[in-house]
Protein backbone atom coordinates (compact mmCIF):
# COMPACT_ATOMS: atom_id res chain seq x y z
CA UNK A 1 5.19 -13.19 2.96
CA UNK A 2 6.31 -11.28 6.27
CA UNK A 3 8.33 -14.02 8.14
CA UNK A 4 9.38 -12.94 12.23
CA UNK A 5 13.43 -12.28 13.09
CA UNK A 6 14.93 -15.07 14.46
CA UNK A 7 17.11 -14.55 17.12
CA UNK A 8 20.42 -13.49 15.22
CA UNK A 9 18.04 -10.87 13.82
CA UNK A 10 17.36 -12.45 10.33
CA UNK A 11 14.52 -14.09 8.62
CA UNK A 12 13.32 -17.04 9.62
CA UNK A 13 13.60 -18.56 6.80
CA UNK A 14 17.09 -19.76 5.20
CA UNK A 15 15.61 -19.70 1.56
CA UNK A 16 15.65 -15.70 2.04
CA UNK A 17 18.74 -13.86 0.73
CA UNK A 18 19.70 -11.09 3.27
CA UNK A 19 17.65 -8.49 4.51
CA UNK A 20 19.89 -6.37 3.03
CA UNK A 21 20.30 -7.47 -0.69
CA UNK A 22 16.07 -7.53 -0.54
CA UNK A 23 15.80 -3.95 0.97
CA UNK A 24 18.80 -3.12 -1.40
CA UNK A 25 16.25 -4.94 -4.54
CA UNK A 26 12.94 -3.07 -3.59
CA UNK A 27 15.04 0.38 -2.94
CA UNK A 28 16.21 0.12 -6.69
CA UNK A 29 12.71 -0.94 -7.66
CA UNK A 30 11.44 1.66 -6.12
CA UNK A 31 13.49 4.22 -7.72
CA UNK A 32 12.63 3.01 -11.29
CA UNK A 33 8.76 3.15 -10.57
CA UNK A 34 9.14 -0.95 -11.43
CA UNK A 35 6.09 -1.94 -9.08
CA UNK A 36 3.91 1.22 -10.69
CA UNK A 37 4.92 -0.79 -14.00
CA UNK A 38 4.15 -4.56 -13.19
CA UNK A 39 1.13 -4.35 -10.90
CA UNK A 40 -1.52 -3.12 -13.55
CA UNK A 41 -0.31 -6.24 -15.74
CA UNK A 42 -0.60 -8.51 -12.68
CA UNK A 43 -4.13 -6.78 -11.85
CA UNK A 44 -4.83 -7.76 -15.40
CA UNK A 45 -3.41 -11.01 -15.45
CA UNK A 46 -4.96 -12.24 -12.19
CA UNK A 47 -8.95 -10.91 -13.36
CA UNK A 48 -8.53 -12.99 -16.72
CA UNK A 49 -7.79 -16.23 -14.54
CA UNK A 50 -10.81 -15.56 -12.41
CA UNK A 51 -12.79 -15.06 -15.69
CA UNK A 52 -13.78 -10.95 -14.64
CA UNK A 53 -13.23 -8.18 -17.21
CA UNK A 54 -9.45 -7.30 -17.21
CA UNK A 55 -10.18 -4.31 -16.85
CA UNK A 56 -12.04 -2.49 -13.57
CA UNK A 57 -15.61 -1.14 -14.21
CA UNK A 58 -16.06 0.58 -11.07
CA UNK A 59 -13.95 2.60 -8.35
CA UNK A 60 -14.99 3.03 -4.41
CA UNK A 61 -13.82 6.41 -2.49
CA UNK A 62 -14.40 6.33 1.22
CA UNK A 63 -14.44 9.52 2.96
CA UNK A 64 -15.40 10.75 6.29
CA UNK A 65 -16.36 14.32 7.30
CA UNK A 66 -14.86 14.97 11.12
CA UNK A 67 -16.12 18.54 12.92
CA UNK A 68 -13.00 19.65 14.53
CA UNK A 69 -13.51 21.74 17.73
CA UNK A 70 -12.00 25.41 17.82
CA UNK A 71 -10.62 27.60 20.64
CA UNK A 72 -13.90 29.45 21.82
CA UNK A 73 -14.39 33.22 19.96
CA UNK A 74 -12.76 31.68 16.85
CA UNK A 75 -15.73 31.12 14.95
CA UNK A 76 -17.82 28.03 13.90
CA UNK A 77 -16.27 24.47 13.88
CA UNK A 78 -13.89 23.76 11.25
CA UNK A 79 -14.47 20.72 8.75
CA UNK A 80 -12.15 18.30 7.65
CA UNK A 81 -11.86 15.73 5.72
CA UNK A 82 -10.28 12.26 6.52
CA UNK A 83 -9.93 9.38 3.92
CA UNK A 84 -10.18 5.86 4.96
C-alpha cells in the first residue's frame, strides 16, 4: 500500500517503520532473489482459494510492430518491435 509523505517527509502512517529500515528490507530481499522465491507460492496459494488450477494454463504476449522513419537515401523504413 503506497501511502503520500507527510510533511516531515515520512509516511503517513505511524504503523510504518522508517523509510529507511523498509528500503534497507526490500534492498536485502532483493539481493537474495527472496520475491523471485515467494511469489510463485503466493500465485499458487491465492488460485487454490479462488478454486482455479494452481497452476497457469495459458500465457498472453502483447507486442506491437512500430515503422520507424529513416534519414532519406538510407534505405526502406526500419522495424521495431515494442512490448506492451
Amino acid at each position: 500500500m503506497w501511502c503520500a509523505p507527510d510533511a516531515r517527509g515520512g509516511n503517513s502512517r505511524a504503523d510504518f517503520p522508517p523509510w529507511q529500515t523498509v528500503y534497507w528490507y526490500f534492498n536485502r530481499w532483493e539481493r537474495y532473489k527472496v520475491t523471485e522465491q515467494i511469489l510463485p507460492v503466493v500465485r499458487e496459494q491465492l488460485r487454490i482459494a479462488e478454486g482455479r488450477n494452481p497452476q497457469p494454463s495459458a500465457g498472453l504476449i502483447d507486442s506491437q510492430t512500430v515503422k520507424v522513419p529513416t534519414p532519406s537515401g538510407a534505405g526502406p523504413a526500419v522495424r521495431m518491435w515494442r512490448s506492451g
